[in-house]
N, C-alpha and C. Protein backbone atom coordinates (compact mmCIF):
# COMPACT_ATOMS: atom_id res chain seq x y z
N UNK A 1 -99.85 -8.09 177.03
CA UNK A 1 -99.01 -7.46 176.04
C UNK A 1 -97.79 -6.88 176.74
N UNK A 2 -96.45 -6.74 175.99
CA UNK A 2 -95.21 -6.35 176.87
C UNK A 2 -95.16 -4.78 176.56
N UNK A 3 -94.47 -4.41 177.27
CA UNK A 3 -94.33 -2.99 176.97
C UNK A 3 -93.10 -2.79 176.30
N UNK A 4 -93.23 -1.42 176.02
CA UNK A 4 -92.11 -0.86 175.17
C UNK A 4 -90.73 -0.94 175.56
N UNK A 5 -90.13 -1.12 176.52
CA UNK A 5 -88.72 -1.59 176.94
C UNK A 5 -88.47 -2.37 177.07
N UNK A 6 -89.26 -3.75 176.48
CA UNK A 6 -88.80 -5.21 176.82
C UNK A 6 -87.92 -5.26 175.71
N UNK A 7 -86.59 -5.92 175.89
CA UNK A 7 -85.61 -6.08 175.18
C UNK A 7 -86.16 -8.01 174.41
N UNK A 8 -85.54 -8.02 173.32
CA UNK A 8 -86.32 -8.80 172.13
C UNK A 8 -85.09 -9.68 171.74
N UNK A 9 -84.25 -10.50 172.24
CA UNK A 9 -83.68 -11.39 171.29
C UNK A 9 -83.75 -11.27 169.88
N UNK A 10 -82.49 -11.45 168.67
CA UNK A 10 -83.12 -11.80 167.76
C UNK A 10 -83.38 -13.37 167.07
N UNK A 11 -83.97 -13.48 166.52
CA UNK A 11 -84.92 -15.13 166.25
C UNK A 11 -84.50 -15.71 164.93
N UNK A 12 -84.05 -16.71 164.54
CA UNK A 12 -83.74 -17.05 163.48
C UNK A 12 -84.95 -17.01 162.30
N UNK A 13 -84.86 -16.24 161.39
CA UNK A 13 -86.72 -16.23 160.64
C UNK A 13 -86.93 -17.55 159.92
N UNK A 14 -85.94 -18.24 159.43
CA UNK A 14 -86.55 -19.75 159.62
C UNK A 14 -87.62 -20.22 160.33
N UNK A 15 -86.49 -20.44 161.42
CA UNK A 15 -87.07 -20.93 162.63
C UNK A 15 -88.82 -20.50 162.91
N UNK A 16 -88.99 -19.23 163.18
CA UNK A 16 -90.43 -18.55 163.72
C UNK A 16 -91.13 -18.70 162.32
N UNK A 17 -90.95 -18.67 161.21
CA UNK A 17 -91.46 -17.85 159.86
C UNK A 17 -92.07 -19.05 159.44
N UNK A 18 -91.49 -20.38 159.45
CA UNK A 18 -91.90 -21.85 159.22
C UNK A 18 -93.36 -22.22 160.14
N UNK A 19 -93.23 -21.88 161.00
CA UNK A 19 -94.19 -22.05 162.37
C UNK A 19 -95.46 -20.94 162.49
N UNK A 20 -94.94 -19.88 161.35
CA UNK A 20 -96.27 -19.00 161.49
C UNK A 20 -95.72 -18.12 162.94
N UNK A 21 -94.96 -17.83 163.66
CA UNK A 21 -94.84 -17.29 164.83
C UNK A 21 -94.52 -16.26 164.45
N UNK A 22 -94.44 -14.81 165.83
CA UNK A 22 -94.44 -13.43 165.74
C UNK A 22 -92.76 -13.44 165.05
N UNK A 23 -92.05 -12.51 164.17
CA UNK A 23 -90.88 -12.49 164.01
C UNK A 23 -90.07 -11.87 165.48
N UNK A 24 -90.18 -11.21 166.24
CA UNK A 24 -90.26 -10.53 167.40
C UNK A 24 -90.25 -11.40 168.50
N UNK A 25 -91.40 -12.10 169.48
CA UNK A 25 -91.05 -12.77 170.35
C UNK A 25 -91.27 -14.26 170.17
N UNK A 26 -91.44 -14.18 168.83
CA UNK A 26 -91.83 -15.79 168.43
C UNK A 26 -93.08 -16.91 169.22
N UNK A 27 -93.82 -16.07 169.69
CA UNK A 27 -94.91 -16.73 170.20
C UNK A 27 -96.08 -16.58 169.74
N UNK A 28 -96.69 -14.89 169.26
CA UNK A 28 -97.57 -14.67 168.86
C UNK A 28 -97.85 -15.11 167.08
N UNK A 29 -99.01 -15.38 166.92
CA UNK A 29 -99.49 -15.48 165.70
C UNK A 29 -99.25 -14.52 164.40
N UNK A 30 -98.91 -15.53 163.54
CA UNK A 30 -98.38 -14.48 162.05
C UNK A 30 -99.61 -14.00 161.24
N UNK A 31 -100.25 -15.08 161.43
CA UNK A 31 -101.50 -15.04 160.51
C UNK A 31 -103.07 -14.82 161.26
N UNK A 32 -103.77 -14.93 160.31
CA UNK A 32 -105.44 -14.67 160.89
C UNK A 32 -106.32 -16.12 160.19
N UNK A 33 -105.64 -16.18 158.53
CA UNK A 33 -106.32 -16.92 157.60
C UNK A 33 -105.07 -17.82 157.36
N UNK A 34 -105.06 -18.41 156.43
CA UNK A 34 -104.09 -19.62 155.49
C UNK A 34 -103.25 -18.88 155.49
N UNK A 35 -103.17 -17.93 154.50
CA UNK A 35 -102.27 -16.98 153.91
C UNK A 35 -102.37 -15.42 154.32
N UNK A 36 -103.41 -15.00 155.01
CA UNK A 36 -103.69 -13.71 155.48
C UNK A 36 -103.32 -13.54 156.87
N UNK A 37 -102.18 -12.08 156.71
CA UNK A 37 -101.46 -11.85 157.95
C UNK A 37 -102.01 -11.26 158.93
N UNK A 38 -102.29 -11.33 159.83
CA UNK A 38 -102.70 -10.66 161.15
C UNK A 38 -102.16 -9.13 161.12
N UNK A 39 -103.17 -8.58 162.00
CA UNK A 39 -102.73 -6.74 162.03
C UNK A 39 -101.82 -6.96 162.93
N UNK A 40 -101.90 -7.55 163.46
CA UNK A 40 -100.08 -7.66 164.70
C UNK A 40 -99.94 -8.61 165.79
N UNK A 41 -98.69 -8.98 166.23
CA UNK A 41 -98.80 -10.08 167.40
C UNK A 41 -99.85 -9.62 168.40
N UNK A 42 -100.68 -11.14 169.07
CA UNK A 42 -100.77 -10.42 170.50
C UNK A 42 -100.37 -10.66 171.73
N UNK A 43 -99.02 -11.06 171.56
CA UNK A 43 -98.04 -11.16 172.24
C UNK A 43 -97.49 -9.97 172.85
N UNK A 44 -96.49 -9.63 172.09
CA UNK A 44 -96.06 -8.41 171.66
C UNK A 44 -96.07 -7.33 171.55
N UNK A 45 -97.24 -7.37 170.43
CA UNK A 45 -97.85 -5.95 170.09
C UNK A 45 -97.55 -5.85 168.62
N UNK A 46 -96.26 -6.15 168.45
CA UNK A 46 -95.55 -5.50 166.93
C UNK A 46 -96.63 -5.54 165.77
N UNK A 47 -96.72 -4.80 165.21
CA UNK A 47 -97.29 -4.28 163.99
C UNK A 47 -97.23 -4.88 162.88
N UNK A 48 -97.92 -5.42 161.96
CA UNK A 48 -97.11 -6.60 161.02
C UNK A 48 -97.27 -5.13 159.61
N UNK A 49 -97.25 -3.84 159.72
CA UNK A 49 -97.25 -2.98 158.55
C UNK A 49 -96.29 -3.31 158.21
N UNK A 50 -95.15 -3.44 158.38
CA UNK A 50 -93.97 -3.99 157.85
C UNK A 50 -93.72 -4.92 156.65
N UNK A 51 -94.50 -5.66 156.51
CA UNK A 51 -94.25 -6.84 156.12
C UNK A 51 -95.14 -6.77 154.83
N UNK A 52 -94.20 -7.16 153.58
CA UNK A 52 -95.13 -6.98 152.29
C UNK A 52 -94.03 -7.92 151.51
N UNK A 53 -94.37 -9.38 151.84
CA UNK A 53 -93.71 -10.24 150.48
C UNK A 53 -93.98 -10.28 149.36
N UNK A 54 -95.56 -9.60 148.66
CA UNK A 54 -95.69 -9.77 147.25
C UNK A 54 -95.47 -11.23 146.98
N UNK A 55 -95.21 -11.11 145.72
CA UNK A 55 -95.90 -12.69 144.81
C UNK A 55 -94.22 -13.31 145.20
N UNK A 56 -93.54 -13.34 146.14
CA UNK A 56 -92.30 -13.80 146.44
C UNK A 56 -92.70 -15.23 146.92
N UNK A 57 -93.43 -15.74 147.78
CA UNK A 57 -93.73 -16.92 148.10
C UNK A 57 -94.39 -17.87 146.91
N UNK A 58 -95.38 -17.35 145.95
CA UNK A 58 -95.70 -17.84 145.06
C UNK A 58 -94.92 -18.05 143.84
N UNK A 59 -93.78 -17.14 144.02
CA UNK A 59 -93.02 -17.51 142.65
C UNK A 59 -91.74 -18.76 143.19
N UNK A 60 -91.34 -18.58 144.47
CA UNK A 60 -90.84 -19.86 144.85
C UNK A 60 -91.27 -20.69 144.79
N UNK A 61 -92.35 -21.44 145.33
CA UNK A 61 -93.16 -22.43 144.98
C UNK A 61 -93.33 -22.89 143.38
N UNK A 62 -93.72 -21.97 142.66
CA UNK A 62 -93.77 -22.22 141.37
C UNK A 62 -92.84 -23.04 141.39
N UNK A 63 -91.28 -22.17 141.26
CA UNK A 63 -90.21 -22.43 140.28
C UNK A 63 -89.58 -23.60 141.23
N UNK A 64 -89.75 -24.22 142.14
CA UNK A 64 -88.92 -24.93 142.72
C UNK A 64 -89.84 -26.75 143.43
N UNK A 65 -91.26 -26.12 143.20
CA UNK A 65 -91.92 -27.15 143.45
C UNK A 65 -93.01 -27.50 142.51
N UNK A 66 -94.04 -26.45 142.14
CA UNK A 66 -94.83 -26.62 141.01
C UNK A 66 -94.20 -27.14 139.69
N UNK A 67 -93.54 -26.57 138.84
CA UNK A 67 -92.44 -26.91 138.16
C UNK A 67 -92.06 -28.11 137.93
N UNK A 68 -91.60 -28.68 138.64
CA UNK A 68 -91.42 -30.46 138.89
C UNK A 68 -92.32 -31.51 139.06
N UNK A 69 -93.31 -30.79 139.50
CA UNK A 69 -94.65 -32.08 139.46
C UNK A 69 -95.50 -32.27 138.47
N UNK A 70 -95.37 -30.86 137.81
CA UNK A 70 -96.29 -30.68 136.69
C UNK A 70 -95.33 -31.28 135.40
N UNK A 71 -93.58 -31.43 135.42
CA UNK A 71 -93.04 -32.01 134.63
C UNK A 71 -93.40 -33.40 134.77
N UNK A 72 -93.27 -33.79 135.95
CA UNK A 72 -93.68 -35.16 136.15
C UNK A 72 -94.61 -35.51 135.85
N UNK A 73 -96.14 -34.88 135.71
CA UNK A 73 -97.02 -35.19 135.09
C UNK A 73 -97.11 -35.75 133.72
N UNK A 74 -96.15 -34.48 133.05
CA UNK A 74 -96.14 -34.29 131.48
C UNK A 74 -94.68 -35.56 131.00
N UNK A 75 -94.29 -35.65 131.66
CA UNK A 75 -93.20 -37.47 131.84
C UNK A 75 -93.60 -38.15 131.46
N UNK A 76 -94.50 -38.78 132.77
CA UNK A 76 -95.48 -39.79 132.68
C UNK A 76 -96.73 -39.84 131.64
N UNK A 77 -97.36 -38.56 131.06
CA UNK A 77 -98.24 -38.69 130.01
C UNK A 77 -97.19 -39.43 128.55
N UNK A 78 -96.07 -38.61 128.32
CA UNK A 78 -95.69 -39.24 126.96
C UNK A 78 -94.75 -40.37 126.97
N UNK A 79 -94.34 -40.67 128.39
CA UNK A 79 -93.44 -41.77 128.12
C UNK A 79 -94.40 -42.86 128.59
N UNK A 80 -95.54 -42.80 129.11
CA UNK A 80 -96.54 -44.34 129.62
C UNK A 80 -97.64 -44.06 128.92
N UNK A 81 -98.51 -42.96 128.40
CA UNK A 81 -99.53 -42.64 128.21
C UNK A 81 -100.53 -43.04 128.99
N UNK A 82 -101.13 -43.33 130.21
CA UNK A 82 -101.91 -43.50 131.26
C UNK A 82 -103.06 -43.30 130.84
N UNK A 83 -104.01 -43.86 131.40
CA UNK A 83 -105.43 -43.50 131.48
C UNK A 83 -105.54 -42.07 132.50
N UNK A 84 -106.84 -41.45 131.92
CA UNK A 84 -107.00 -40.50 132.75
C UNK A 84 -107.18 -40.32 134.20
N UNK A 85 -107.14 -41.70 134.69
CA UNK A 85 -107.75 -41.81 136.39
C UNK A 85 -105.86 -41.86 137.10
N UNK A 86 -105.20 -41.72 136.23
CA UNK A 86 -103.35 -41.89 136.42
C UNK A 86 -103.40 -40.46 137.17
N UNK A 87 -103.82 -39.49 135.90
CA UNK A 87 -103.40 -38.20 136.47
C UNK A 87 -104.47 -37.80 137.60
N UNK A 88 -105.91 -38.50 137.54
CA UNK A 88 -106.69 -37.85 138.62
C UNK A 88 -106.17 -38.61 140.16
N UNK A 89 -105.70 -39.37 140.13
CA UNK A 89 -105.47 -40.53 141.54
C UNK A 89 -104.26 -40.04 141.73
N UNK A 90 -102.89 -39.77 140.97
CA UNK A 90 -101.38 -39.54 141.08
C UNK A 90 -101.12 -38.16 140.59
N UNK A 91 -101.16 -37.36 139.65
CA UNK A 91 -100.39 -36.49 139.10
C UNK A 91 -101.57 -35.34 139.85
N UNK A 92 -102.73 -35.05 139.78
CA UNK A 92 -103.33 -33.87 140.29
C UNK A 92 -102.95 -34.00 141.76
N UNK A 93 -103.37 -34.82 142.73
CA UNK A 93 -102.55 -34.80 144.25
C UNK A 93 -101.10 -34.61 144.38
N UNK A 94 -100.62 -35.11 143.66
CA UNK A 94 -98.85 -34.45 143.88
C UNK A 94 -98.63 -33.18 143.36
N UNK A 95 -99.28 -32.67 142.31
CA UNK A 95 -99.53 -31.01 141.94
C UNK A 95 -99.77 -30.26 142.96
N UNK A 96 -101.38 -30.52 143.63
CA UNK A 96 -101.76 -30.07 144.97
C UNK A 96 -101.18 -30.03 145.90
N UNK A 97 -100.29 -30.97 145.83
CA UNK A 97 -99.77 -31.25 147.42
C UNK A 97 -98.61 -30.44 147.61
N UNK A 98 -97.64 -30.24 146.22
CA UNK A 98 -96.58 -29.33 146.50
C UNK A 98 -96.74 -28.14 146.13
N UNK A 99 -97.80 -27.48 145.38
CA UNK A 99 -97.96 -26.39 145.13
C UNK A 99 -98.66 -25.55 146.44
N UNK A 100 -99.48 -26.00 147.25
CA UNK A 100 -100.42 -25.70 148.29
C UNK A 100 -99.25 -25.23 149.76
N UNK A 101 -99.37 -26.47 150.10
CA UNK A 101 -99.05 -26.38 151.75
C UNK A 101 -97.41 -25.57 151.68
N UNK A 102 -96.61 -25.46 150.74
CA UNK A 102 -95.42 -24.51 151.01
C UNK A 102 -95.57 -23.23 151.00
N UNK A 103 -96.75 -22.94 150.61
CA UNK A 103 -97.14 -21.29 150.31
C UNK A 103 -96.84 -20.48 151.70
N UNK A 104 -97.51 -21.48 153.01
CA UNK A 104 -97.63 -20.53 154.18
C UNK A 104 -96.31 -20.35 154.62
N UNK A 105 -95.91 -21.42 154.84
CA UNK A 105 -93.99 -21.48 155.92
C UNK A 105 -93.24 -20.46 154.80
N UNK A 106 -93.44 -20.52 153.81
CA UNK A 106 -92.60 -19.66 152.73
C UNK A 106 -92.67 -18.00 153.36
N UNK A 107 -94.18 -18.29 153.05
CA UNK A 107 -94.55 -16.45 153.56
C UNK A 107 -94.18 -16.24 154.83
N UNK A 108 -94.03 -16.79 155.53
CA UNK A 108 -94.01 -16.66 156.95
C UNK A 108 -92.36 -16.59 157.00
N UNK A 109 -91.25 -17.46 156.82
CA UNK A 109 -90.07 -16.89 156.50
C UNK A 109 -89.59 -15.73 155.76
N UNK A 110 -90.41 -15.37 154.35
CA UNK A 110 -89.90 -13.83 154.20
C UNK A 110 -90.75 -13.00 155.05
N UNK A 111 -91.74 -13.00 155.88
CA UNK A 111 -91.66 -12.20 156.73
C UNK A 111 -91.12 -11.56 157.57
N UNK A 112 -90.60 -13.17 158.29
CA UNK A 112 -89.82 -12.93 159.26
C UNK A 112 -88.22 -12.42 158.65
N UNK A 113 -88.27 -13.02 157.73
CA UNK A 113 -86.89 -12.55 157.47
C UNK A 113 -86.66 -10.87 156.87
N UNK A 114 -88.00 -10.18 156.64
CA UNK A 114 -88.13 -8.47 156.42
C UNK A 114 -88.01 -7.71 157.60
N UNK A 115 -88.10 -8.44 158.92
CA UNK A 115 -88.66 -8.26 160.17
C UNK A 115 -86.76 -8.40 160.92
N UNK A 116 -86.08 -9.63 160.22
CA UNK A 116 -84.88 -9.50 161.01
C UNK A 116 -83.95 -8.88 160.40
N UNK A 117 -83.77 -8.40 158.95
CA UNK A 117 -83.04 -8.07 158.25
C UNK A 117 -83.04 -6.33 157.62
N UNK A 118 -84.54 -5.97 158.80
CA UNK A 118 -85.07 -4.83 158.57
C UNK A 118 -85.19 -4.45 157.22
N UNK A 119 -85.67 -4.99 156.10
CA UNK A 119 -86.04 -4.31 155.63
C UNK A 119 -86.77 -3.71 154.85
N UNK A 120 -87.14 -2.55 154.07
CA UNK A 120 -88.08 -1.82 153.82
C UNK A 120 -88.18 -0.79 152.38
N UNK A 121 -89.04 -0.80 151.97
CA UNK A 121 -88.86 0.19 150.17
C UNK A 121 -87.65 0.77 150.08
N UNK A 122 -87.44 0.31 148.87
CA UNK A 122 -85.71 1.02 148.45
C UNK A 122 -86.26 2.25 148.06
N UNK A 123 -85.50 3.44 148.50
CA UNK A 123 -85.34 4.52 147.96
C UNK A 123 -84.07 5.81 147.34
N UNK A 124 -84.06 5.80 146.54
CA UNK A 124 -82.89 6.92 145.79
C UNK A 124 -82.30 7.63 147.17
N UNK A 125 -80.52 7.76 146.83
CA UNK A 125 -79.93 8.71 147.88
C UNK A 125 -79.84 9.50 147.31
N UNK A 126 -80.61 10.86 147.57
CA UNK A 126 -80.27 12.01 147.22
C UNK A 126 -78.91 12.78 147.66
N UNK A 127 -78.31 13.77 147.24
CA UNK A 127 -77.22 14.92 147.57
C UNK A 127 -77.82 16.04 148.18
N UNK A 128 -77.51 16.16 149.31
CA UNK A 128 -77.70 17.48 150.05
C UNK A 128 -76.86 18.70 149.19
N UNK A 129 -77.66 19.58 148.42
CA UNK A 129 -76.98 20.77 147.68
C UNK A 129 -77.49 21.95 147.82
């Protein structure tokens, strides 16, 4: 583990966030599970408390990949009408396939990108009076 004065480049969160890597030295691990983040690099050290994307990865996916396959599904039902082995062989695997595997690199870029862009709960500026 490095110590506290090692100076840190900063990392493009693309780059590390796609790959699952630490936002920090980009080596250590983002995750533990699929989608479940690790308590912190162990690289590093850094702390992943930081980091709270909420349903942000899942609503991208939705709207930009789910969205389109599931139209495509509903295409192909009224303009060919298919047998049901259409949608089990073609339309449920292309559902799966783009709804699934973008979830992680997604999360893993707004991580990293909370991590380079610092930031953290909005809160009201009060007046010193």
């Amino acid at each position: 583990m490095a110590d506290k004065t090692t100076h840190w480049p900063p990392l493009d969160p693309w780059r590390v966030g796609i790959r699952g890597r630490c936002p920090r030295c980009g080596q250590g691990h983002l995750f533990s599970g699929f989608l479940k983040l690790a308590p912190g690099c162990e690289v590093c050290g850094l702390s992943y408390d930081f980091a709270d994307p909420a349903d942000g990865p899942a609503f991208f996916v939705v709207c930009f990949f789910c969205v389109p396959s599931v139209f495509f599904a509903v295409w192909a039902e009224v303009a060919f009408q298919p047998s049901i082995w259409f949608h089990v062989f073609v339309s449920l695997p292309i559902i799966l396939l783009t709804c699934i595997p973008p979830l992680r690199p997604l999360k893993g870029w707004l991580v990293a990108s909370q991590f380079y862009y610092k930031a953290e709960e909005g809160k009201l500026v009060g007046t010193d009076e």
